[in-house]
C-alpha atoms as a PDB file:
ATOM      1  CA  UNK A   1       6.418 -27.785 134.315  1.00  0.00           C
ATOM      2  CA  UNK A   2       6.000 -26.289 137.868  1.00  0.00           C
ATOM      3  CA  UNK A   3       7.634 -28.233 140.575  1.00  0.00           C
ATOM      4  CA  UNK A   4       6.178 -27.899 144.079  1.00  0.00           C
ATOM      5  CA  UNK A   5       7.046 -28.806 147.524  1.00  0.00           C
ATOM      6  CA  UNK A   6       6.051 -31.524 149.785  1.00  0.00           C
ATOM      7  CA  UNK A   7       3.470 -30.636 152.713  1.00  0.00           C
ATOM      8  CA  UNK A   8       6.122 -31.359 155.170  1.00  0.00           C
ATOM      9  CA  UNK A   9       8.493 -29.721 153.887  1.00  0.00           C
ATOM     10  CA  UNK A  10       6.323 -26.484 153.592  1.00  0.00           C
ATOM     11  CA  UNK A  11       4.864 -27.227 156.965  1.00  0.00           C
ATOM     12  CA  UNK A  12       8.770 -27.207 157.841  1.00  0.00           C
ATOM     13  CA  UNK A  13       9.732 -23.939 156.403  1.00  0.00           C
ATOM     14  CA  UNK A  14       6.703 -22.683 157.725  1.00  0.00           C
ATOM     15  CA  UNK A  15       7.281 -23.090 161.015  1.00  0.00           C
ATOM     16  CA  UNK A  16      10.870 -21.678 160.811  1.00  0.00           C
ATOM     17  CA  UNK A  17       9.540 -18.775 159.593  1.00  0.00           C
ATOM     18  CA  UNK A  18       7.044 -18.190 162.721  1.00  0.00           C
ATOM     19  CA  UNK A  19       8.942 -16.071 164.814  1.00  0.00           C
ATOM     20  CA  UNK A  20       9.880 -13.293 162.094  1.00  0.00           C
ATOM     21  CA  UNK A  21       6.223 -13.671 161.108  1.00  0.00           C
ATOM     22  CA  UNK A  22       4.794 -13.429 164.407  1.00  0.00           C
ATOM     23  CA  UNK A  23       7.471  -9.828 164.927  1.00  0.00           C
ATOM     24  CA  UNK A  24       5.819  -8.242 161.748  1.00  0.00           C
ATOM     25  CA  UNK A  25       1.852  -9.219 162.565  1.00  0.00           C
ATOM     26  CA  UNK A  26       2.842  -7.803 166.108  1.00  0.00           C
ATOM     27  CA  UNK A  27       4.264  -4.328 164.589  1.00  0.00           C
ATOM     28  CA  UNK A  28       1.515  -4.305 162.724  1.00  0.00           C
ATOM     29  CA  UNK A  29      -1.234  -4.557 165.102  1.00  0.00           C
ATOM     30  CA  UNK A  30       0.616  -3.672 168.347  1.00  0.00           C
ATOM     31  CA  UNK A  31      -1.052  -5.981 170.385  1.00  0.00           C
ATOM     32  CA  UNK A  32      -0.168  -9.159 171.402  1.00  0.00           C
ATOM     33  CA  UNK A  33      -3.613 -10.931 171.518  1.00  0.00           C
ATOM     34  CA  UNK A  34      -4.339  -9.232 167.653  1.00  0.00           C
ATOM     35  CA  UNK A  35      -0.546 -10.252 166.706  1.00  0.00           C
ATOM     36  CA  UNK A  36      -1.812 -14.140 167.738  1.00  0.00           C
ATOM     37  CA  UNK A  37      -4.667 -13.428 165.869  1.00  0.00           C
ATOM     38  CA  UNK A  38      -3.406 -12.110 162.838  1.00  0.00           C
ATOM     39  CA  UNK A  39      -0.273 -15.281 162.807  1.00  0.00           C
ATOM     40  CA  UNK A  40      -3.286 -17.299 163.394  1.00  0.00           C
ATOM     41  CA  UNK A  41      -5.096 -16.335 160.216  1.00  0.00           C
ATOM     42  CA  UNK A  42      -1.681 -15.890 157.714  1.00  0.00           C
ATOM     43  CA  UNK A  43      -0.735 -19.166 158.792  1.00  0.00           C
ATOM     44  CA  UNK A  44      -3.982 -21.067 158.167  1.00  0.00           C
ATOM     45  CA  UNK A  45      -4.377 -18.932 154.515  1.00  0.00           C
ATOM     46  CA  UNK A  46      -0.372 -20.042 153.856  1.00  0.00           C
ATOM     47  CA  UNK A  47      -1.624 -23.817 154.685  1.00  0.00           C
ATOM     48  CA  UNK A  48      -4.678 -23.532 152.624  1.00  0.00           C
ATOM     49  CA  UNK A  49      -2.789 -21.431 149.624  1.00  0.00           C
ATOM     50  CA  UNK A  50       0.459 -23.927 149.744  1.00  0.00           C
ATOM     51  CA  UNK A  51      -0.249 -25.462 146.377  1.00  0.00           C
ATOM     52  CA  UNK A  52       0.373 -21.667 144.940  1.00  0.00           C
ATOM     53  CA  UNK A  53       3.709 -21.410 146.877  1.00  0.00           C
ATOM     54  CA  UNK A  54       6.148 -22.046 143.937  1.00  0.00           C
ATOM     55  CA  UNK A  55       9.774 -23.196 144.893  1.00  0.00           C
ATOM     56  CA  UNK A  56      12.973 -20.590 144.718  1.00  0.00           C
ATOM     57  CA  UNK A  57      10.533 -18.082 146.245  1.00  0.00           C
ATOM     58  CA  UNK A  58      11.327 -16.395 149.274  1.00  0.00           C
ATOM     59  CA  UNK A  59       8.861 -17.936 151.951  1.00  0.00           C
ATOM     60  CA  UNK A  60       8.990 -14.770 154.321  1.00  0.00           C
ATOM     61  CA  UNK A  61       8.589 -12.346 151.610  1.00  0.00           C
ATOM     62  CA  UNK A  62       5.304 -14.528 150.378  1.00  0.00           C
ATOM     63  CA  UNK A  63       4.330 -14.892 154.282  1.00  0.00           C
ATOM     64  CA  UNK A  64       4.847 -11.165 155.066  1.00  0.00           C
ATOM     65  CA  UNK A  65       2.469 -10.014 151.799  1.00  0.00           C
ATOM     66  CA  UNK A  66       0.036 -12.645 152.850  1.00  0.00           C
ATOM     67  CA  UNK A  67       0.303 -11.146 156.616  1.00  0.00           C
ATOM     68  CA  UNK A  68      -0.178  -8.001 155.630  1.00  0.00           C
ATOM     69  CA  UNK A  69      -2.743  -8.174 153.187  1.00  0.00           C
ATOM     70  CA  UNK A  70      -4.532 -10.132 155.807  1.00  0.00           C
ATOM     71  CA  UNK A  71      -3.888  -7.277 158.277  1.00  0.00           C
ATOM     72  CA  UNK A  72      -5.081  -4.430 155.468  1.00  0.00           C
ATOM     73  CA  UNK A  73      -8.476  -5.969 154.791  1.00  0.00           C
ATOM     74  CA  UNK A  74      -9.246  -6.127 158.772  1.00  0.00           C
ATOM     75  CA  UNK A  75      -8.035  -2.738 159.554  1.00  0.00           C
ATOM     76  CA  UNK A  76     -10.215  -0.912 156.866  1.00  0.00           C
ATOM     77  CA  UNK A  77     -12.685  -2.627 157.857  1.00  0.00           C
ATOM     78  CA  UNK A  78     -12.443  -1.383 161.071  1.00  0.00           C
ATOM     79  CA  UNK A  79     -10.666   1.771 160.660  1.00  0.00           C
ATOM     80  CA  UNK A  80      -9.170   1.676 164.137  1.00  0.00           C
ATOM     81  CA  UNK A  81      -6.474  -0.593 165.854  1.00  0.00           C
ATOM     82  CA  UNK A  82      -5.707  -0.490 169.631  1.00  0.00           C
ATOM     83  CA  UNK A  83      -1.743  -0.341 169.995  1.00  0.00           C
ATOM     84  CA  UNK A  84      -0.653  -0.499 173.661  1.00  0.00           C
ATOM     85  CA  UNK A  85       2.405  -2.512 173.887  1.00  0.00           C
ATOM     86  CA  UNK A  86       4.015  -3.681 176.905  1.00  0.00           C
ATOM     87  CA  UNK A  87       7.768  -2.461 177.172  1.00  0.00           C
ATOM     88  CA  UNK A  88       8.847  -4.912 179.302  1.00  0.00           C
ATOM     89  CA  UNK A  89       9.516  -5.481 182.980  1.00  0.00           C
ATOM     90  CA  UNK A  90      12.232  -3.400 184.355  1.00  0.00           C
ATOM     91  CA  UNK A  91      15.654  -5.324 184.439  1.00  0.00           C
ATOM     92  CA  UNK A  92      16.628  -6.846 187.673  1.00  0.00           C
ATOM     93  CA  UNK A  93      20.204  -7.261 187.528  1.00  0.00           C
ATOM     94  CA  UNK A  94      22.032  -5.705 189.568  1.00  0.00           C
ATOM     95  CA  UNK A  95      24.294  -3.875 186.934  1.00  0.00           C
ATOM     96  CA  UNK A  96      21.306  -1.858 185.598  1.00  0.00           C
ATOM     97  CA  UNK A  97      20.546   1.433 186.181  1.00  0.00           C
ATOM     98  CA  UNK A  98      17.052   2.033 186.881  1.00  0.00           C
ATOM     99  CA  UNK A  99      16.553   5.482 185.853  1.00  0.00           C
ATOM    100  CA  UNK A 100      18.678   4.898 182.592  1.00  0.00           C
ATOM    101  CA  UNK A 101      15.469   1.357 181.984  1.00  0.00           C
ATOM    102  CA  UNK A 102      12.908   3.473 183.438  1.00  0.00           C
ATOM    103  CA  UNK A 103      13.881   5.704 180.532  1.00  0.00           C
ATOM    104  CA  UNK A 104      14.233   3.496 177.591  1.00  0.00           C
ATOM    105  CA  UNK A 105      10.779   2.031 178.794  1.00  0.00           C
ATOM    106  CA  UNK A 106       9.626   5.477 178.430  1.00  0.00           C
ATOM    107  CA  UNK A 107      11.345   6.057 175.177  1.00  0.00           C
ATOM    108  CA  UNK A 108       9.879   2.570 173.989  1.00  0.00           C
ATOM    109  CA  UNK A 109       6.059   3.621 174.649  1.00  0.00           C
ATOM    110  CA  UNK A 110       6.618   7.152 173.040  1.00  0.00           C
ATOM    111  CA  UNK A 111       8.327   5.073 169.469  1.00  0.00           C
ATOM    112  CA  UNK A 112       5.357   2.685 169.732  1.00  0.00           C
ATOM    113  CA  UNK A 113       3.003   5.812 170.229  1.00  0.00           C
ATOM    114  CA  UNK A 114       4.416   7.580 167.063  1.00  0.00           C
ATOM    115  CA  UNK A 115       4.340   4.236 165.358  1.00  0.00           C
ATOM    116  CA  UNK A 116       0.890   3.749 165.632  1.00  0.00           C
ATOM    117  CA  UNK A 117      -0.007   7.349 164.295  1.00  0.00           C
ATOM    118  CA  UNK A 118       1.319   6.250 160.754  1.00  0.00           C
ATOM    119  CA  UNK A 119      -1.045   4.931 157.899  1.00  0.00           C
ATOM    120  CA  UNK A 120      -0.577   1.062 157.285  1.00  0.00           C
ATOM    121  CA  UNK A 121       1.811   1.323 154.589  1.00  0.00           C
ATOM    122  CA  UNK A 122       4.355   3.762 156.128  1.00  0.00           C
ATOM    123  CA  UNK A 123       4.184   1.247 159.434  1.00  0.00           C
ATOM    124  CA  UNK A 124       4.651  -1.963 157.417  1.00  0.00           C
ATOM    125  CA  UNK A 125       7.946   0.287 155.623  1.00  0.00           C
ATOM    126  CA  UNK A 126       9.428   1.475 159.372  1.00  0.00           C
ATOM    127  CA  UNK A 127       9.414  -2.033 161.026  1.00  0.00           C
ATOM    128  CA  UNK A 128      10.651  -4.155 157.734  1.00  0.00           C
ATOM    129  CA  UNK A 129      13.438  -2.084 157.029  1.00  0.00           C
ATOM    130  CA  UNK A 130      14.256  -0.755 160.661  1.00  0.00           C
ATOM    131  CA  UNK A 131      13.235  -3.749 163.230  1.00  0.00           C
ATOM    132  CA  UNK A 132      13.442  -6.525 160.848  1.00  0.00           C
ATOM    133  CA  UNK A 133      16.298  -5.135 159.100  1.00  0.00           C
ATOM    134  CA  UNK A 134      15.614  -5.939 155.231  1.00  0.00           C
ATOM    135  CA  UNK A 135      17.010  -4.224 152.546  1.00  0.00           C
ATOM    136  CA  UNK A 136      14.675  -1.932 150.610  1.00  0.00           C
ATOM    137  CA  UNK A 137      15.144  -4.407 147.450  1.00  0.00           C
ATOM    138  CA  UNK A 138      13.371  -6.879 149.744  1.00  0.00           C
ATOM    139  CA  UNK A 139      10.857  -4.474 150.953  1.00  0.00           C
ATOM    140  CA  UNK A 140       9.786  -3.277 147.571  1.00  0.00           C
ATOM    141  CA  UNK A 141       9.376  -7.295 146.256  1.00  0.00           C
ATOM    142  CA  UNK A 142       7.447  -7.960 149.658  1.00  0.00           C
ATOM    143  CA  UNK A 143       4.786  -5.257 149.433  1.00  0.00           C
ATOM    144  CA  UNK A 144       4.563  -5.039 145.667  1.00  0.00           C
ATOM    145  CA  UNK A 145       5.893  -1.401 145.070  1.00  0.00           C
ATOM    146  CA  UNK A 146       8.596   0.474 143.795  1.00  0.00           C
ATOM    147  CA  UNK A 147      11.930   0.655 145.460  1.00  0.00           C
ATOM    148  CA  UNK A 148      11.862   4.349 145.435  1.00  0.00           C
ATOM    149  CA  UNK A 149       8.079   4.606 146.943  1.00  0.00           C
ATOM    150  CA  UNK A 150       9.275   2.569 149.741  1.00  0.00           C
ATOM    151  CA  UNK A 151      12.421   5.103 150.324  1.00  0.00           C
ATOM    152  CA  UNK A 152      10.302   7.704 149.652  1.00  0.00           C
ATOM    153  CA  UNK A 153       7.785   6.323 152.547  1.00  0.00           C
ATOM    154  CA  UNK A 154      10.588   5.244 154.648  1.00  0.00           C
ATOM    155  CA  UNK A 155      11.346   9.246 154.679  1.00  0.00           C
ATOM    156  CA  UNK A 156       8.486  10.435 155.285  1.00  0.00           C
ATOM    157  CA  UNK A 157       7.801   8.012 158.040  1.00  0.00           C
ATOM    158  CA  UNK A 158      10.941   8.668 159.904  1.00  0.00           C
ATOM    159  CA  UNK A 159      10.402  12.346 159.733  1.00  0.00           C
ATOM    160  CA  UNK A 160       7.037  11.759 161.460  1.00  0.00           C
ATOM    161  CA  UNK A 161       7.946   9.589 164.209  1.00  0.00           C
ATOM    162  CA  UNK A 162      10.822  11.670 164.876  1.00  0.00           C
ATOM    163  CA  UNK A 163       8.977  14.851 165.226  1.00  0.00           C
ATOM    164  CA  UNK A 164       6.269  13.038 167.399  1.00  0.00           C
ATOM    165  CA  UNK A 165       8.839  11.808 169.867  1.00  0.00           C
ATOM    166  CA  UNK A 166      11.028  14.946 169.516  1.00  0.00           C
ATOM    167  CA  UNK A 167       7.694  17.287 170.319  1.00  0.00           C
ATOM    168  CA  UNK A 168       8.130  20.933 170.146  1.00  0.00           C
ATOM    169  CA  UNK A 169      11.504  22.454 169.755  1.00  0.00           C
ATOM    170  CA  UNK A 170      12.684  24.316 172.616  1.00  0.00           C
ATOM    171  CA  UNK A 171      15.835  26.296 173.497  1.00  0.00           C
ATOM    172  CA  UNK A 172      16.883  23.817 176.237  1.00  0.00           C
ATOM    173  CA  UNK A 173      17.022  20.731 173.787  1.00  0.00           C
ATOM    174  CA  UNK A 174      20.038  18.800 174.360  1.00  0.00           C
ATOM    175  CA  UNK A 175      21.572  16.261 172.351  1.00  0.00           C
ATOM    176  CA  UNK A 176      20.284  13.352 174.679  1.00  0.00           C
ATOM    177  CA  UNK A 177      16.959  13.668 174.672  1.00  0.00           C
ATOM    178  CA  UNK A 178      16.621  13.949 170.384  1.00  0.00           C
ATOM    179  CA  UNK A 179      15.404  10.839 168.200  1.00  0.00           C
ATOM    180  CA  UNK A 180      17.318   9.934 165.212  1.00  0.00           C
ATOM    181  CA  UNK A 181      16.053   7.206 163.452  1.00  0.00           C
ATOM    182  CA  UNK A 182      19.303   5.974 161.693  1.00  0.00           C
ATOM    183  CA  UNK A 183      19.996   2.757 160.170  1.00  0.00           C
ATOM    184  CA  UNK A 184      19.795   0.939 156.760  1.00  0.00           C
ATOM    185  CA  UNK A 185      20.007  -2.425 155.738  1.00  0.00           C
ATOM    186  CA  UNK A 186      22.857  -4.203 155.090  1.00  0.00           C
ATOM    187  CA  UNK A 187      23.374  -4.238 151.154  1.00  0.00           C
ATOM    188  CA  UNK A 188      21.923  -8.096 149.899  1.00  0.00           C
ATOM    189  CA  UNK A 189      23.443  -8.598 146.915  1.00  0.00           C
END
């Protein structure tokens, strides 16, 4: 016998889960308005599909493939997204350094740039595992695949974002101005 959840109690965990939700449609679509959009649609399909959500499942993981199955069908239909985020207003305190901001903003524009140049999949990979910090376990169980596509992509992904922002080698490269993507996930056992 399948058990299911109340409506409020859905509607409850739903709503927790906004925020993360509303980070992933916005690395995937890299604008805000489309990011609205896109939470817009996921949450109305999770409200519609709630009788399907089955209890002891991860809610983000079932969000996020929702999401970005949502997000997949619009962009091949359209074959072309728009990604032009905002890096913020410069900090006005007065312990920051303006050329060190001005910088970062710079750096911020160039990640999003080389961000947008990957395929769907390789995107979806970069921000789960590097912005919203999930372990590849969780990745692979969120998008369906392998665990060792979704290194394999992860790989390939970094490579390319790193040689976007990294341009040209040149004999006056320094240290400072290289991208490493580093990072993995904590271990979830």
């Amino acid at each position: 016998m399948t058990k299911h959840i109340s409506e409020d109690e859905f509607r409850t965990l739903l709503t927790a889960a906004l925020p993360r939700l509303r980070r992933f449609a916005l690395s995937l679509t890299g604008s805000l308005d489309d990011a609205d959009d896109l939470l817009h649609s996921t949450v109305e399909r999770a409200l519609r599909k709630a009788a399907l959500f089955q209890p002891g499942t991860d809610l983000d993981r079932w969000l996020f493939r929702v999401c970005k199955n949502l997000w997949l069908d619009e962009w091949r239909a359209n074959k072309k997204r728009v990604t032009d985020l905002d890096a913020g207003e410069p900090q006005n305190e007065p312990w920051s350094d303006g050329a060190k901001n001005a910088h970062a903003r710079l750096r911020v524009k160039e990640f999003e740039k080389a961000l947008a140049t990957l395929d769907p999949d390789h995107r979806a990979i970069i921000v789960l595992v590097l912005v919203e910090g999930h372990a590849y376990k969780e990745v692979a169980a969120m998008l369906d695949i392998p665990m060792g596509t979704v290194m394999s992509r992860l790989a390939r992904a970094r490579q390319k974002i790193i040689d976007l922002m990294n341009g040209p080698k040149n004999e006056n490269e320094t240290e400072s101005n290289v991208v490493k993507l580093e990072g993995r996930p904590k271990e979830r056992r």
